[in-house]
N, C-alpha and C. Protein backbone atom coordinates (compact mmCIF):
# COMPACT_ATOMS: atom_id res chain seq x y z
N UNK A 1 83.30 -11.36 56.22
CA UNK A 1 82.71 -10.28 55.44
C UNK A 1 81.38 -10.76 54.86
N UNK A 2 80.26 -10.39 55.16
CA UNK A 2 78.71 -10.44 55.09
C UNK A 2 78.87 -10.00 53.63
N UNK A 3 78.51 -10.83 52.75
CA UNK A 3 77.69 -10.62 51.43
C UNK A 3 76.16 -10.43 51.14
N UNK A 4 75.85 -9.75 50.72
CA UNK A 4 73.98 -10.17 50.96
C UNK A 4 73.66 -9.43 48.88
N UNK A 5 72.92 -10.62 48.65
CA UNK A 5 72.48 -10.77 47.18
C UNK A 5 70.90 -10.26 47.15
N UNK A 6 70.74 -9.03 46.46
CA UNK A 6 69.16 -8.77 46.58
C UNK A 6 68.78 -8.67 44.88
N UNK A 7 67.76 -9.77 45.03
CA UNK A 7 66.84 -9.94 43.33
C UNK A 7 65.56 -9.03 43.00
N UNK A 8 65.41 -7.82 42.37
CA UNK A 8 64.25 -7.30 42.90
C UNK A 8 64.16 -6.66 40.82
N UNK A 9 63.17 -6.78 40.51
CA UNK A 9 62.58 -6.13 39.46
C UNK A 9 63.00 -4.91 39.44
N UNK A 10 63.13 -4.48 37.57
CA UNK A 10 64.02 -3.59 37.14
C UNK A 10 62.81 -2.47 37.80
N UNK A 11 63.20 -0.68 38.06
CA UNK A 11 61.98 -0.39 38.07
C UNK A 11 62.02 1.13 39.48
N UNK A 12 62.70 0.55 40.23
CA UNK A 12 62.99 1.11 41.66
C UNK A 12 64.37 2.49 41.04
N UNK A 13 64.16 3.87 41.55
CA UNK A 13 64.81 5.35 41.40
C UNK A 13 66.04 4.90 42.62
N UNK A 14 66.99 5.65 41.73
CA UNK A 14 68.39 5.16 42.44
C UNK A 14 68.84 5.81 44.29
N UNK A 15 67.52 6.67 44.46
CA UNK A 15 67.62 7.12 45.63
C UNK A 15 67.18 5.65 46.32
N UNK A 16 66.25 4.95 46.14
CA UNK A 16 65.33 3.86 46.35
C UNK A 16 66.62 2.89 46.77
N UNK A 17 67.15 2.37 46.09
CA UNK A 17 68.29 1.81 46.09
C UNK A 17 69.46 2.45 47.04
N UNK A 18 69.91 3.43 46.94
CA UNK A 18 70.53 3.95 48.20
C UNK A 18 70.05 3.63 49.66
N UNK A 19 68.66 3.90 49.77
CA UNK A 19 67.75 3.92 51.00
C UNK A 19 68.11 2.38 50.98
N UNK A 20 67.65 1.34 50.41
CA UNK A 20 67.95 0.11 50.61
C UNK A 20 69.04 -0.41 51.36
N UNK A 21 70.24 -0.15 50.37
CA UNK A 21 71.20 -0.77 50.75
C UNK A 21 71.98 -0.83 52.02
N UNK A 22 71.44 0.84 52.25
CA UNK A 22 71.97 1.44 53.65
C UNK A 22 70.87 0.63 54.89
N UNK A 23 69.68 0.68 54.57
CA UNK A 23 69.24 -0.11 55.85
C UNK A 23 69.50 -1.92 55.70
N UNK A 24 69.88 -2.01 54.58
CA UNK A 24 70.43 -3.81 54.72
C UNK A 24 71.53 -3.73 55.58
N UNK A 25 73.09 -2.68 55.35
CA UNK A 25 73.81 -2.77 55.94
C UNK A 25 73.62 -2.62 57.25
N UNK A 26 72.91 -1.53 57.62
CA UNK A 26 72.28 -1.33 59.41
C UNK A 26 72.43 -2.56 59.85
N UNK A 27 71.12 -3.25 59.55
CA UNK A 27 70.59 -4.59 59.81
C UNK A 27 71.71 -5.71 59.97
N UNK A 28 72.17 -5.73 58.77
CA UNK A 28 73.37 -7.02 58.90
C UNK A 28 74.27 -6.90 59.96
N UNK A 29 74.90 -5.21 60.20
CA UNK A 29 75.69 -5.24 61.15
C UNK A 29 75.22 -5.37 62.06
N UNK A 30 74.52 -4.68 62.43
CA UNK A 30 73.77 -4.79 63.69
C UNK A 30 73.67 -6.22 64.35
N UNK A 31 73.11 -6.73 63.66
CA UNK A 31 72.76 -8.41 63.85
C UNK A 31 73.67 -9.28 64.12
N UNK A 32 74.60 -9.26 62.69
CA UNK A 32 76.17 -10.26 63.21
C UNK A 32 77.19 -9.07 63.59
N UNK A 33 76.82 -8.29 64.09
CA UNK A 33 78.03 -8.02 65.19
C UNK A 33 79.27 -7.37 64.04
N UNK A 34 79.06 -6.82 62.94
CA UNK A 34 80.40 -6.47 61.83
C UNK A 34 80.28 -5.07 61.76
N UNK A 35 81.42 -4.81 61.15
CA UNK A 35 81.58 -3.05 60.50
C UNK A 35 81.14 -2.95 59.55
N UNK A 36 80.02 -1.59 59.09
CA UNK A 36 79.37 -1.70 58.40
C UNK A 36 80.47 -1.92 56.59
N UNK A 37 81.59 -0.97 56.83
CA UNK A 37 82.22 -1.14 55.77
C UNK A 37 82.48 -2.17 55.44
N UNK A 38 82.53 -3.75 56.15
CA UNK A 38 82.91 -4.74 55.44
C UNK A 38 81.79 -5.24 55.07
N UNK A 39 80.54 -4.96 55.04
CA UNK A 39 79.62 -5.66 54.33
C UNK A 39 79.42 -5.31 53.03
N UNK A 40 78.68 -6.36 52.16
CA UNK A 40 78.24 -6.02 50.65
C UNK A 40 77.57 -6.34 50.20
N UNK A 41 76.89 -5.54 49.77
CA UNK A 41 75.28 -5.66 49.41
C UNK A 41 75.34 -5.41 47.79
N UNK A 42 74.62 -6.23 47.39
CA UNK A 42 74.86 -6.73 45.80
C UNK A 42 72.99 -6.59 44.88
N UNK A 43 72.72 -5.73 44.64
CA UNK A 43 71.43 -5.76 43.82
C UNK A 43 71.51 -5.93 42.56
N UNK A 44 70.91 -6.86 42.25
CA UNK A 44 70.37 -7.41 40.71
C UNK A 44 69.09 -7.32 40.51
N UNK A 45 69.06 -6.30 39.02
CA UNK A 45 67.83 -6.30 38.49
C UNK A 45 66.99 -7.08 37.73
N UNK A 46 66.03 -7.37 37.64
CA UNK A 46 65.56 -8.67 36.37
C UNK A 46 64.64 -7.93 35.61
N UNK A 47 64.63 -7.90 34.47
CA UNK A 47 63.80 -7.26 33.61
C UNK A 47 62.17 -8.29 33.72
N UNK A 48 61.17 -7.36 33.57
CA UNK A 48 59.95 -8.06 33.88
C UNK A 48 59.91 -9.63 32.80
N UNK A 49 59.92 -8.93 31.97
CA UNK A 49 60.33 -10.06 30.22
C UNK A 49 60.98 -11.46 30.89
N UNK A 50 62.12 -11.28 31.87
CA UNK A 50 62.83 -12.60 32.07
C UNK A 50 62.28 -13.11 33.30
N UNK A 51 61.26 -12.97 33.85
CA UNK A 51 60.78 -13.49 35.23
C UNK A 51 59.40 -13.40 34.85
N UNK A 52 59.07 -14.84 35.12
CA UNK A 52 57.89 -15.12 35.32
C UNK A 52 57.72 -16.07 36.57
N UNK A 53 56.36 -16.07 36.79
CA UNK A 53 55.67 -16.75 38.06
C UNK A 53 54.11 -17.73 37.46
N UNK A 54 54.20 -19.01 37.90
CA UNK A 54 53.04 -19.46 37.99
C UNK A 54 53.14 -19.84 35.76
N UNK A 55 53.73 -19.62 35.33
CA UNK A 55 54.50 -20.25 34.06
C UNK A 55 53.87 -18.73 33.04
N UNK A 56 54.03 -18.05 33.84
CA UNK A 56 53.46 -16.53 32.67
C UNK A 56 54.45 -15.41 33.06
N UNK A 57 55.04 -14.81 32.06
CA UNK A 57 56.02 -13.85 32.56
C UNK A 57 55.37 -12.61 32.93
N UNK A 58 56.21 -11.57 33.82
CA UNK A 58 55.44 -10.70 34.72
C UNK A 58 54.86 -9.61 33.86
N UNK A 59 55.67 -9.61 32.75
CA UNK A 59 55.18 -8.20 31.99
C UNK A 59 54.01 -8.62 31.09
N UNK A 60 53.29 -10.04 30.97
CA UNK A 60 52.22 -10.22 30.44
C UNK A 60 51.16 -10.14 31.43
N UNK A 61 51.49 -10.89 32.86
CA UNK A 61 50.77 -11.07 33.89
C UNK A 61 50.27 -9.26 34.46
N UNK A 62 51.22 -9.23 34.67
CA UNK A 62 51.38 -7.55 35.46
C UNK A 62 51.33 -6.22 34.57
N UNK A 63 51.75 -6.15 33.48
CA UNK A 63 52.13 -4.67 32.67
C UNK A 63 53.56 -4.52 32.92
N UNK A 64 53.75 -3.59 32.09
CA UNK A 64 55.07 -2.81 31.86
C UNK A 64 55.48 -2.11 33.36
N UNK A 65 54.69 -1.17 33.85
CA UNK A 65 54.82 -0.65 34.87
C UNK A 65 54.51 -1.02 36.22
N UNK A 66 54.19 -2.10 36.43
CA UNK A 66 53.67 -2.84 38.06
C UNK A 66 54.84 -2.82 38.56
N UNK A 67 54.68 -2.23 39.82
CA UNK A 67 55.39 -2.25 41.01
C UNK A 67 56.23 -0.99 40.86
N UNK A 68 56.06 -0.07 39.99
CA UNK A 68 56.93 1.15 39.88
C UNK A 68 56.18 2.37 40.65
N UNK A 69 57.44 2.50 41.61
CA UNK A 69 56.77 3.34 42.52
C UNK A 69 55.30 2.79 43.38
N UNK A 70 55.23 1.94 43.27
CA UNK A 70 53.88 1.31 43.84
C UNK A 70 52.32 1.15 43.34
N UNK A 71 52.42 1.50 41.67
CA UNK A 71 51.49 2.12 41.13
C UNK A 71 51.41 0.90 39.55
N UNK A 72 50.04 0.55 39.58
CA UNK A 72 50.09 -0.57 38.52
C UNK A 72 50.23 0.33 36.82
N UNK A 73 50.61 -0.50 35.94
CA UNK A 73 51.00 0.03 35.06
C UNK A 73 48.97 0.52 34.01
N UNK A 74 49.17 1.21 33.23
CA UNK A 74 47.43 1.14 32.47
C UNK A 74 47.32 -0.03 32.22
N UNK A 75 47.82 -0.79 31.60
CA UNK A 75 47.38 -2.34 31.02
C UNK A 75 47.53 -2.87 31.97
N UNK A 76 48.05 -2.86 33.11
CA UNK A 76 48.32 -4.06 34.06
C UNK A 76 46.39 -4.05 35.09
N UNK A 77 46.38 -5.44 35.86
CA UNK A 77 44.94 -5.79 36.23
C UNK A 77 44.46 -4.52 37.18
């Protein structure tokens, strides 16, 4: 039974996440050969605040709103 762990910033509309999960499962089955029902796909959100990159966290680096919907936040660069 295929587990698959996805880390992705808080931020993404729960249709977004549907669309996801369903083409991870495609993929996995497809690939190793399984039923899609036994796979599991596991998303975790990280709030911008607890992830940083390069030693600056994202919501100082980036704004509040970067990466939502694809569109930088006003304060962000």
């Amino acid at each position: 039974m295929p587990i698959v762990n996805i880390r992705m910033a808080k931020g993404r509309s729960l249709d977004q996440k549907r669309r996801l999960v369903k083409a991870v499962t495609d993929a996995v089955a497809r690939t190793v050969d399984s039923r899609p029902e036994w796979i599991t796909v596991l998303v975790e959100e990280l709030d911008r605040q607890n992830w940083a990159t390069g030693g600056e966290l994202h919501i100082d680096k980036f704004g509040t709103g970067y990466g939502t919907n694809g569109r930088l936040d006003e304060d962000g660069p």
